[in-house]
C-alpha atoms as a PDB file:
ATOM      1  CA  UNK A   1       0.000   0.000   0.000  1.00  0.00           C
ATOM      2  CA  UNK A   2       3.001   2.483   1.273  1.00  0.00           C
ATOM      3  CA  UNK A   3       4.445   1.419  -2.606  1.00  0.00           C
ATOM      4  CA  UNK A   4       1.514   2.558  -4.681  1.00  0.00           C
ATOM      5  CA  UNK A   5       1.073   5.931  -2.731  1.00  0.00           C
ATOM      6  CA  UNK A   6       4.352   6.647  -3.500  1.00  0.00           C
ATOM      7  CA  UNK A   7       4.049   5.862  -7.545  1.00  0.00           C
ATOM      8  CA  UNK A   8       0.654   7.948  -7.315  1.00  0.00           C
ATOM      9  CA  UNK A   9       2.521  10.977  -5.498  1.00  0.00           C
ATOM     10  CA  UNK A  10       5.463  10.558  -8.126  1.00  0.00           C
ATOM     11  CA  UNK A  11       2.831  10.390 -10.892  1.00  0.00           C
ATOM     12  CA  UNK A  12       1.467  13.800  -9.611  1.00  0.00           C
ATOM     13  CA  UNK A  13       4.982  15.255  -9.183  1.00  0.00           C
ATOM     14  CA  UNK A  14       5.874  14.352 -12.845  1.00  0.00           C
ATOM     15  CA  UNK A  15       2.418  15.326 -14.749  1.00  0.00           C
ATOM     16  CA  UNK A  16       1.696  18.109 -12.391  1.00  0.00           C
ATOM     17  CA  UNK A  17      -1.770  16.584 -12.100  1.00  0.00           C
ATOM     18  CA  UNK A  18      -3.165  13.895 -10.032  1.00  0.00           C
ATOM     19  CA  UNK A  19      -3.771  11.097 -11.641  1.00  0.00           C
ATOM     20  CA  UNK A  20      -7.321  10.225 -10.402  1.00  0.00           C
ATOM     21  CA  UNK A  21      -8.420  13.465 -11.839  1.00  0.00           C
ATOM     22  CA  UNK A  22      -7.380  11.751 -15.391  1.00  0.00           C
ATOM     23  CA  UNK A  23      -9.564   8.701 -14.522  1.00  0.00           C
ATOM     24  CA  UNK A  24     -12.042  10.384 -13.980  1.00  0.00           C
ATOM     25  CA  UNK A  25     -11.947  12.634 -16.835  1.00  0.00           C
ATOM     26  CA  UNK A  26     -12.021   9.526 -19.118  1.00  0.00           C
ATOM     27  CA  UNK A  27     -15.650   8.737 -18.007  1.00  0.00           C
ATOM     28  CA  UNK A  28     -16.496   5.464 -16.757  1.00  0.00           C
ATOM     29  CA  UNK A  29     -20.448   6.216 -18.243  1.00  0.00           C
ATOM     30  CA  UNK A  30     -19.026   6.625 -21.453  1.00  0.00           C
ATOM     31  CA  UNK A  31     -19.936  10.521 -22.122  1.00  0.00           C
ATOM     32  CA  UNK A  32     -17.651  12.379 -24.374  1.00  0.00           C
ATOM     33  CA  UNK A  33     -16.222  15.550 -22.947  1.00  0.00           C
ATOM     34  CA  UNK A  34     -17.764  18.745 -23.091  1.00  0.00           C
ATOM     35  CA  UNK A  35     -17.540  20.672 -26.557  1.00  0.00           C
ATOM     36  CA  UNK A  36     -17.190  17.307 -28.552  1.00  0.00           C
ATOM     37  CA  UNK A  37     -19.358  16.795 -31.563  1.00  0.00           C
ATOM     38  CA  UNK A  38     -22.707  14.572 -31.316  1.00  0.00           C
ATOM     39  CA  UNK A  39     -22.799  11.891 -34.228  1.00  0.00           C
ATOM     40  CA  UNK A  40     -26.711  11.888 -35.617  1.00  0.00           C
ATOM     41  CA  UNK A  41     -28.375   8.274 -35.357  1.00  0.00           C
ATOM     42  CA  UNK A  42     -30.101   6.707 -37.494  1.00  0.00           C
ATOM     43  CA  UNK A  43     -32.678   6.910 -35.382  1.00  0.00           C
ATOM     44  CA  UNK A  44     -33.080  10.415 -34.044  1.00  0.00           C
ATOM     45  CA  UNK A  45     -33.878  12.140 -37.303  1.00  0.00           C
ATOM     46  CA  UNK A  46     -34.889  15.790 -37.008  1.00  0.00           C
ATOM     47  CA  UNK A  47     -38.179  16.992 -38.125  1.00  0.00           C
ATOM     48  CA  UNK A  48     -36.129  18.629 -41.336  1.00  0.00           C
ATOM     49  CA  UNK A  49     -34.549  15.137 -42.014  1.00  0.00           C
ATOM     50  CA  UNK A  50     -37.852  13.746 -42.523  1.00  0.00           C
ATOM     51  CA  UNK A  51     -39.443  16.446 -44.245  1.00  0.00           C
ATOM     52  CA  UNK A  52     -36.365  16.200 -46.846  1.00  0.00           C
ATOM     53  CA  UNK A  53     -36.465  12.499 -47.465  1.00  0.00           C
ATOM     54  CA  UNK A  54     -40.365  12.702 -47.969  1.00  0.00           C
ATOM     55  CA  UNK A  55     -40.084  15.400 -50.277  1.00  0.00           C
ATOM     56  CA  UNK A  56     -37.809  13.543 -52.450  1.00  0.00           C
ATOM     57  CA  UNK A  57     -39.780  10.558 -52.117  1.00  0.00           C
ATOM     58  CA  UNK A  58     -43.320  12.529 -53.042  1.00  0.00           C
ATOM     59  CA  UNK A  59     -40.986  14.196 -55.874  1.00  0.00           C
ATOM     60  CA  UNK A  60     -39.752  10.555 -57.184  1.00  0.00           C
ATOM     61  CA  UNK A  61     -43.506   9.241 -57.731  1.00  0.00           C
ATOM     62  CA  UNK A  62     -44.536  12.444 -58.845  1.00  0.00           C
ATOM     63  CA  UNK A  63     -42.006  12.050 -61.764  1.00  0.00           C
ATOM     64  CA  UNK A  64     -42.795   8.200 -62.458  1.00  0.00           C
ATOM     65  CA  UNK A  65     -46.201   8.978 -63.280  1.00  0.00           C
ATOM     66  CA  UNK A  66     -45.675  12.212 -65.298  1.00  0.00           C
ATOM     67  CA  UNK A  67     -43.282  10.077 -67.142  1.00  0.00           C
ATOM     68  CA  UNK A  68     -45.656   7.009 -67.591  1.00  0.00           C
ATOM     69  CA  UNK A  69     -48.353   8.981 -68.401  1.00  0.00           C
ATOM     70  CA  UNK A  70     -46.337  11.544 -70.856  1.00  0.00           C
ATOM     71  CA  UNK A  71     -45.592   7.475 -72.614  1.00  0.00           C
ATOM     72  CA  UNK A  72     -48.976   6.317 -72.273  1.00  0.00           C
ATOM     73  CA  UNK A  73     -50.369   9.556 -74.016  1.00  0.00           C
ATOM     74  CA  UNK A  74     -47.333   9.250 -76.708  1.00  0.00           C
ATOM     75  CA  UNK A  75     -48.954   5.325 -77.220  1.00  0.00           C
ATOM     76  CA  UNK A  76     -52.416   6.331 -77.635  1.00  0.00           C
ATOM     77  CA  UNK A  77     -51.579   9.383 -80.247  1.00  0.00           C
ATOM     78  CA  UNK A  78     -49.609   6.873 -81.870  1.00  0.00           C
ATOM     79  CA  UNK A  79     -52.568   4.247 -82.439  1.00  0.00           C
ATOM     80  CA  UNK A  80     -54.729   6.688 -83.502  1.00  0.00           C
ATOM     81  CA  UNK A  81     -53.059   8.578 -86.250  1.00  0.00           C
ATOM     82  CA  UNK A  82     -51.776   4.773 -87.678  1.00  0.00           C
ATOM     83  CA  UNK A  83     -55.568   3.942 -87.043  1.00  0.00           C
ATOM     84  CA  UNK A  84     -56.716   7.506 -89.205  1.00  0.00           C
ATOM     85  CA  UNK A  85     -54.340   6.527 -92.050  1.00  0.00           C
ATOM     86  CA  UNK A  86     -55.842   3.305 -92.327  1.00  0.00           C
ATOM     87  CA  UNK A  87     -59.275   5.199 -92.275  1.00  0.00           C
ATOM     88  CA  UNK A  88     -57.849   7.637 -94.924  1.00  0.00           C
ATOM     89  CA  UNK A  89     -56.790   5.159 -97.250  1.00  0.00           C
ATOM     90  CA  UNK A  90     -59.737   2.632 -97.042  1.00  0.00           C
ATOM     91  CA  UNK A  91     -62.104   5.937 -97.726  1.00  0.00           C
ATOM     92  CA  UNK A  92     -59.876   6.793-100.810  1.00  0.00           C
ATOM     93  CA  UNK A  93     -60.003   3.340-102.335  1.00  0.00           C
ATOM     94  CA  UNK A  94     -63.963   3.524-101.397  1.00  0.00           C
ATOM     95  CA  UNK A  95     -64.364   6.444-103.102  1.00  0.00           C
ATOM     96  CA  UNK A  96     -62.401   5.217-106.293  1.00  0.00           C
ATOM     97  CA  UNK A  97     -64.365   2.139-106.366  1.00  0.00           C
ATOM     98  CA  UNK A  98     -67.990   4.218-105.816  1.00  0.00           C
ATOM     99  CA  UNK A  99     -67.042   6.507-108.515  1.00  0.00           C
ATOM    100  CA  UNK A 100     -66.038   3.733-111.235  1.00  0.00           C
ATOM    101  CA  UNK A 101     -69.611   2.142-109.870  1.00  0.00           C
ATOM    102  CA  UNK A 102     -71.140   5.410-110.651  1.00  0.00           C
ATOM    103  CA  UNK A 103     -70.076   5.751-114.105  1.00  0.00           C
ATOM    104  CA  UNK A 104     -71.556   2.383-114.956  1.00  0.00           C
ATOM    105  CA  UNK A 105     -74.824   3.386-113.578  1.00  0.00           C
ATOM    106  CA  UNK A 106     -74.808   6.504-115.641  1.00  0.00           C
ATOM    107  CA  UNK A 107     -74.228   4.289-118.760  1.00  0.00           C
ATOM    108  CA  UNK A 108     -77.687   2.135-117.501  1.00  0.00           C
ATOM    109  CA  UNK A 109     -79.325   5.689-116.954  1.00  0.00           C
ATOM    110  CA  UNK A 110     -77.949   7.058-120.198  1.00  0.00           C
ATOM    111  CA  UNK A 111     -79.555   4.301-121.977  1.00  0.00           C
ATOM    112  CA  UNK A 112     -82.879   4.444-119.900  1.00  0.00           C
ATOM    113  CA  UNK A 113     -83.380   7.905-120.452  1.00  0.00           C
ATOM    114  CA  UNK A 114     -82.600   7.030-124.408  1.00  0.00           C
ATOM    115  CA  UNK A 115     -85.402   4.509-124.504  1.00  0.00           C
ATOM    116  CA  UNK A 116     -87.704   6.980-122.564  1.00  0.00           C
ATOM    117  CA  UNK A 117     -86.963   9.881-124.945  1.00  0.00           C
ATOM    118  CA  UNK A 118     -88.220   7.700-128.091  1.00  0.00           C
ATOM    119  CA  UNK A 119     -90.737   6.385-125.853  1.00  0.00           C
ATOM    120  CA  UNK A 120     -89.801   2.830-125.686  1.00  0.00           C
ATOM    121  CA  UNK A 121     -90.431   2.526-129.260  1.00  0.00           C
ATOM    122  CA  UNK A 122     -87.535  -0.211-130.695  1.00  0.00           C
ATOM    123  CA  UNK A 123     -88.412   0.979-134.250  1.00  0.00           C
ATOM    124  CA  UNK A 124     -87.420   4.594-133.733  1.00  0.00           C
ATOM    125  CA  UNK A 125     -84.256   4.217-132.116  1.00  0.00           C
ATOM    126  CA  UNK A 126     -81.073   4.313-134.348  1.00  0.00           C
ATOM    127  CA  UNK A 127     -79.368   0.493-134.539  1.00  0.00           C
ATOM    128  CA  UNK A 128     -76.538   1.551-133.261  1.00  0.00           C
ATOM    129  CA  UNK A 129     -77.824   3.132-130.186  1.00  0.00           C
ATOM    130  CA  UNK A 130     -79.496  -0.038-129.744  1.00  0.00           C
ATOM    131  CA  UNK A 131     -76.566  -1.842-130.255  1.00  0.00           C
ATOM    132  CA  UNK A 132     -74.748   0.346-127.494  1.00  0.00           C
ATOM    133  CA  UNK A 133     -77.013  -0.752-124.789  1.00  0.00           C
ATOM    134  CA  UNK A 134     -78.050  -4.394-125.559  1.00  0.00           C
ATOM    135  CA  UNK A 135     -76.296  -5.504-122.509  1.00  0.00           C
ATOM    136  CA  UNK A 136     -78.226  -2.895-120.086  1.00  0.00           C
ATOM    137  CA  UNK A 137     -80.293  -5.597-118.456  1.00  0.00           C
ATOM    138  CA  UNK A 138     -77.879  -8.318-118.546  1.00  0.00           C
ATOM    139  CA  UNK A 139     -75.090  -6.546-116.602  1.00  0.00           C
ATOM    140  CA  UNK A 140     -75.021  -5.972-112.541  1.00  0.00           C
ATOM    141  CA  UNK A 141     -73.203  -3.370-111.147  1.00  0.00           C
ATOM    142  CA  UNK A 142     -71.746  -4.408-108.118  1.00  0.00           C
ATOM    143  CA  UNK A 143     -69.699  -2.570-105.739  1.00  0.00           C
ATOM    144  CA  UNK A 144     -67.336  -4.120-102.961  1.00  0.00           C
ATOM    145  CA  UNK A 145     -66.920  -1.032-100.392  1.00  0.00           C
ATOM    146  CA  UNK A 146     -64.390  -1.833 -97.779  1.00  0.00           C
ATOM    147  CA  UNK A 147     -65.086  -1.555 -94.107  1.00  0.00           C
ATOM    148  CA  UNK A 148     -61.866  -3.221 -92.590  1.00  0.00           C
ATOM    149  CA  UNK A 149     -59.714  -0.143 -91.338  1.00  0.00           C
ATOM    150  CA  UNK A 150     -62.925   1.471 -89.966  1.00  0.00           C
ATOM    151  CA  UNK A 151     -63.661  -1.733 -87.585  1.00  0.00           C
ATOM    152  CA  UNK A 152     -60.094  -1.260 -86.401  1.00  0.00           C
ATOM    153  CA  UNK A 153     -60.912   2.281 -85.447  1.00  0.00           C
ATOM    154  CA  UNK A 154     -64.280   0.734 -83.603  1.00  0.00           C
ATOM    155  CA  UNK A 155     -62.940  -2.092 -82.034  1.00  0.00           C
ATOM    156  CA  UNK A 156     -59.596  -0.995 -81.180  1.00  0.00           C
ATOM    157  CA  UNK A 157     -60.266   1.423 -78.734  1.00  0.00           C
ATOM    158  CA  UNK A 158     -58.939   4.099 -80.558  1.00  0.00           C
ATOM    159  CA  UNK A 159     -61.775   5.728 -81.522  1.00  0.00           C
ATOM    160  CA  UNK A 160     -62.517   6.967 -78.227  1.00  0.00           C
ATOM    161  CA  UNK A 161     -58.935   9.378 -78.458  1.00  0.00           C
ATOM    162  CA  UNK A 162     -59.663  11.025 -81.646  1.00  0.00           C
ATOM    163  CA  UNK A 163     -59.555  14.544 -80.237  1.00  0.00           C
ATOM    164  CA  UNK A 164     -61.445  16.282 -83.133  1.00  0.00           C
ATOM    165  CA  UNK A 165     -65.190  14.846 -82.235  1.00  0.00           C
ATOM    166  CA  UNK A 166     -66.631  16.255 -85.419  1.00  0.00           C
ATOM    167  CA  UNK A 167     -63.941  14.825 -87.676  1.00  0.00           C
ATOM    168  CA  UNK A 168     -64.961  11.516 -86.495  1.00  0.00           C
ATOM    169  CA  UNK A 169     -68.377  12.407 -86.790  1.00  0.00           C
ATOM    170  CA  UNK A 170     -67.887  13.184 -90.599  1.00  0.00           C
ATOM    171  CA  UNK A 171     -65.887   9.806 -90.810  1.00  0.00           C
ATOM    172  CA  UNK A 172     -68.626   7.998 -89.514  1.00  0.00           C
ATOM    173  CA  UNK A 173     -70.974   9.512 -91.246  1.00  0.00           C
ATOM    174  CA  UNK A 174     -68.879   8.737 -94.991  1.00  0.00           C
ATOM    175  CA  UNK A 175     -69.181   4.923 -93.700  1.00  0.00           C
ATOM    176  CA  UNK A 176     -72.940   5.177 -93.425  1.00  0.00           C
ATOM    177  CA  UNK A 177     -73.453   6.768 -96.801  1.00  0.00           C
ATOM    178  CA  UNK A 178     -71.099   3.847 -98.628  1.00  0.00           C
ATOM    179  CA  UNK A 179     -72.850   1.449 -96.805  1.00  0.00           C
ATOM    180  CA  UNK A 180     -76.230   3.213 -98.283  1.00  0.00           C
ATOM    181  CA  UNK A 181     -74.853   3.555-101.373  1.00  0.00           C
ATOM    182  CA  UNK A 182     -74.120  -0.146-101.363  1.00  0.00           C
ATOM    183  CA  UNK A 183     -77.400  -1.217-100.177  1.00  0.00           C
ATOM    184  CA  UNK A 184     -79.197   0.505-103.584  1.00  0.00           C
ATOM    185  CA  UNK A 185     -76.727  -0.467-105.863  1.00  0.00           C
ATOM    186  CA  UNK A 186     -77.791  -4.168-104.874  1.00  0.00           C
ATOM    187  CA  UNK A 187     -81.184  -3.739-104.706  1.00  0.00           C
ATOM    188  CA  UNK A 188     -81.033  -2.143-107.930  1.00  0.00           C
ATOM    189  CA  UNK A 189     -79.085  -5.312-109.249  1.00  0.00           C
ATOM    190  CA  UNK A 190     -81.801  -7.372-107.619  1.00  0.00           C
ATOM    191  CA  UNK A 191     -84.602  -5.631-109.482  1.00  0.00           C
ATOM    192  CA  UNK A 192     -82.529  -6.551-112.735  1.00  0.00           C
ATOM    193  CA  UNK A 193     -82.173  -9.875-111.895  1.00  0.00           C
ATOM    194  CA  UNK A 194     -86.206  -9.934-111.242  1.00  0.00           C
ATOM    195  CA  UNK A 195     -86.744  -8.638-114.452  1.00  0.00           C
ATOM    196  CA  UNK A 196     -84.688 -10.747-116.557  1.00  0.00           C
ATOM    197  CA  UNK A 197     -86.076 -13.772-114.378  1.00  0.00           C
ATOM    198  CA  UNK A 198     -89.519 -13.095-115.799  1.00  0.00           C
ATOM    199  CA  UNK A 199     -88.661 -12.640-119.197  1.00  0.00           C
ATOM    200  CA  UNK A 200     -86.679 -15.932-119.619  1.00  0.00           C
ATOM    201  CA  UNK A 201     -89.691 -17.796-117.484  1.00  0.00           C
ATOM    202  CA  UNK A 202     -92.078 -15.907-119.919  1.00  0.00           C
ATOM    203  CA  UNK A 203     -90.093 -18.016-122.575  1.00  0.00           C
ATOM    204  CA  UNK A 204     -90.309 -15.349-125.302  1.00  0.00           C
ATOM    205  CA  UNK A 205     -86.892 -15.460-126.131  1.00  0.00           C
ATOM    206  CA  UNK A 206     -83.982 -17.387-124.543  1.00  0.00           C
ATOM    207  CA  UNK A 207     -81.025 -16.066-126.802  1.00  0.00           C
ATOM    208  CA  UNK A 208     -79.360 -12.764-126.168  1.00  0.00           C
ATOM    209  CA  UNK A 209     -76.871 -13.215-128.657  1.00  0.00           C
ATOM    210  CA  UNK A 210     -79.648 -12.696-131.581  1.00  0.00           C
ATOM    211  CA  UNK A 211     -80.084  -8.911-133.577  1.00  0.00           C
ATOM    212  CA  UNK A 212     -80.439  -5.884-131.128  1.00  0.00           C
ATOM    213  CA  UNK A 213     -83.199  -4.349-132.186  1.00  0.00           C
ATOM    214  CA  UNK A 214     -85.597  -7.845-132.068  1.00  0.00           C
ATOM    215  CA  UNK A 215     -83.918  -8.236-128.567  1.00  0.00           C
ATOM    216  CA  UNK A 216     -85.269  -4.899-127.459  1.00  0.00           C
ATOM    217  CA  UNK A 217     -88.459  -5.684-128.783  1.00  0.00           C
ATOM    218  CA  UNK A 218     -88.567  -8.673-127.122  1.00  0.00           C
ATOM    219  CA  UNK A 219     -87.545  -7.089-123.662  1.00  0.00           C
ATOM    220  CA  UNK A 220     -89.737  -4.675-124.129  1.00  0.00           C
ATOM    221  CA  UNK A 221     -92.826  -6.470-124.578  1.00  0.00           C
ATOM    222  CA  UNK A 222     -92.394  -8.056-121.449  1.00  0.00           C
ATOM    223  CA  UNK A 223     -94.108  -6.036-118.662  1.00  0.00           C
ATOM    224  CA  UNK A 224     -91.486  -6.491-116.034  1.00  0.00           C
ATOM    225  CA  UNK A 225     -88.196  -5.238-117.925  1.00  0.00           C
ATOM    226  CA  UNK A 226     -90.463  -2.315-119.557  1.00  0.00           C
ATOM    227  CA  UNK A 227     -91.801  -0.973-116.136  1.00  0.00           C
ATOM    228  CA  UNK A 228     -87.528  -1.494-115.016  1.00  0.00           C
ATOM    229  CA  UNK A 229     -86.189   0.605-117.908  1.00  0.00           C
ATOM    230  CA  UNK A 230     -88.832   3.619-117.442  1.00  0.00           C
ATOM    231  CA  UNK A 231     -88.744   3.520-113.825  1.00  0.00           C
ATOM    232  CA  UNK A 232     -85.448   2.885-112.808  1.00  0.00           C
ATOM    233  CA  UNK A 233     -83.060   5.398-114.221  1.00  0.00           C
ATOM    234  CA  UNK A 234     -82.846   7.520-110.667  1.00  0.00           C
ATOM    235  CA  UNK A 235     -82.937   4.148-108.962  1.00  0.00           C
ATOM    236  CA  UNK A 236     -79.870   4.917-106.956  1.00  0.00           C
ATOM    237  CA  UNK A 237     -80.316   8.477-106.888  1.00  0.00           C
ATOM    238  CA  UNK A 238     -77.577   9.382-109.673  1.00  0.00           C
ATOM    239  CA  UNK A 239     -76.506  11.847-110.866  1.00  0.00           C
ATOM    240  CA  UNK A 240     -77.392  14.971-108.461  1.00  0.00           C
ATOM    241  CA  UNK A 241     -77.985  13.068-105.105  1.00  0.00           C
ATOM    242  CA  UNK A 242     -74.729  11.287-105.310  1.00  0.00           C
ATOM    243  CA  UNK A 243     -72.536  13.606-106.852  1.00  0.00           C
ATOM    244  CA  UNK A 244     -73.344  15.845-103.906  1.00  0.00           C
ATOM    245  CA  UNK A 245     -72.902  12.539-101.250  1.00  0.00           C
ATOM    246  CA  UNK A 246     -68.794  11.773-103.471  1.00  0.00           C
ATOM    247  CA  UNK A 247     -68.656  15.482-102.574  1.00  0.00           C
ATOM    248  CA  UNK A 248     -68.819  14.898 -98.698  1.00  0.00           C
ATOM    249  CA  UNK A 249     -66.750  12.063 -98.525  1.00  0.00           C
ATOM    250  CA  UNK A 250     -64.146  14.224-100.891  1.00  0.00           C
ATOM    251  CA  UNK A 251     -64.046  16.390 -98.219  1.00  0.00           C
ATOM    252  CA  UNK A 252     -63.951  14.108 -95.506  1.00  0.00           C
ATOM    253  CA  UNK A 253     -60.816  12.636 -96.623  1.00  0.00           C
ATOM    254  CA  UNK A 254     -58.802  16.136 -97.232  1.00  0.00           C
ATOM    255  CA  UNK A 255     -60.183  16.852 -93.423  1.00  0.00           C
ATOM    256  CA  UNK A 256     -58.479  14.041 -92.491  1.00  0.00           C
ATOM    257  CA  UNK A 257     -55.005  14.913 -94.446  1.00  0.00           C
ATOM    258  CA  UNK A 258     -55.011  18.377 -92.856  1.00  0.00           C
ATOM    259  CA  UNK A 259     -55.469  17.057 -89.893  1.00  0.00           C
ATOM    260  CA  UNK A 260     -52.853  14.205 -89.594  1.00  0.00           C
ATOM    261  CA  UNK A 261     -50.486  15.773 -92.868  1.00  0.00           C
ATOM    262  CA  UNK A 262     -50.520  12.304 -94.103  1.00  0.00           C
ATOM    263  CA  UNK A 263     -49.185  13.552 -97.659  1.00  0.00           C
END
């Protein structure tokens, strides 16, 4: 005991301190010394910690779904103008295919309105007028309108993102009048095809191949193919009601290349 009194007095001779002061200084609880810096856990944010990591979370999904629905707008836009180009190329081929339709027609009118202007009498017609339209009852006038790029735009979904409501209402509307257009042009066929029916089962003549103008007076005689040829030349409403209907869908389609700049 006398020993380590005399190394602690020597201690505090040589340091000029004692050394239980130092000891104590050291802390036994383990508390730094006063004016040392406090590390931050990661468990004793401040309210400005949180505030800052929320903010950058909010900010993160904020971002995400301006970005995915920046994309998802991009998509649709995308689908629709393919979808209108479709459209805009099925109405032109339409149209081409109406208008070659119509000029048949007018050759079936042209020669209606002939027969009407003399009458309906074979013997004052010229032979070679006669000869022009011997095939007037025999030939149908069909017409194939295509429908397939405007059941893409129905069943697609795209049809509900076409921004320019009364464009679409004009493309729907150019559908409806091919599909009326269609409609006459085969009933119109269909009352040829009536009318030729009851002059072969009338069994006045079976060859069409003989002289025109004994033809004609064969057709004519029957009742069914002379009440066609005086009553049917507006049939299908040509010329004025569907050269104003081509019209509209005319201007459909340059609506729709103004729109989209397709060429």
């Amino acid at each position: 005991m006398a020993n380590e009194h005399q190394a602690a007095g020597a201690a505090d001779k040589a340091g000029g301190k004692p050394a239980h002061r130092s000891r104590h200084r050291s802390g036994r609880s383990g508390r730094p010394a006063a004016g040392a810096p406090v590390a931050k856990s990661g468990l004793r944010w401040t309210w400005r910690d949180y505030a800052l990591q929320l903010s950058v979370v909010v900010i993160g999904i904020v971002v995400t779904f301006a970005g995915s629905g920046l994309i998802e707008r991009w998509q649709r836009a995308r689908q629709v103008r393919t979808t209108m180009l479709l459209v805009y190329e099925e109405l032109k081929t339409n149209l081409g295919l109406r208008d070659n339709c119509c000029e048949k027609l007018r050759f079936d009118q042209d020669g209606m309105l002939m027969f009407d202007h003399y009458g309906r009498n074979v013997d004052l017609i010229p032979t070679d007028s006669l000869d022009r339209y011997v095939s007037l009852l025999g030939t149908m006038r069909g017409v194939d309108i295509q429908n397939d790029a405007f059941e893409v735009l129905k069943s697609s979904g795209a049809i509900q993102f076409v921004g320019d409501k009364e464009l679409l209402m004009k493309v729907l509307g150019c559908y409806r009048q091919l599909a009326t257009f269609k409609a006459r042009v085969d009933s119109y066929n269909q009352s040829k095809i009536n009318a030729i029916n009851h002059f072969s089962a009338g069994g006045l003549l079976a060859d069409f191949h003989m002289e025109s103008r004994k033809l004609w007076r064969a057709l004519l005689h029957d009742p069914v193919c002379n009440s066609f040829i005086g009553m049917s030349a507006y049939y299908v409403g040509y010329p004025d009601y569907l050269r104003s209907d081509i019209a509209g869908v005319e201007k459909t389609i340059a609506a729709i290349n103004d729109k989209y700049r397709f060429e």
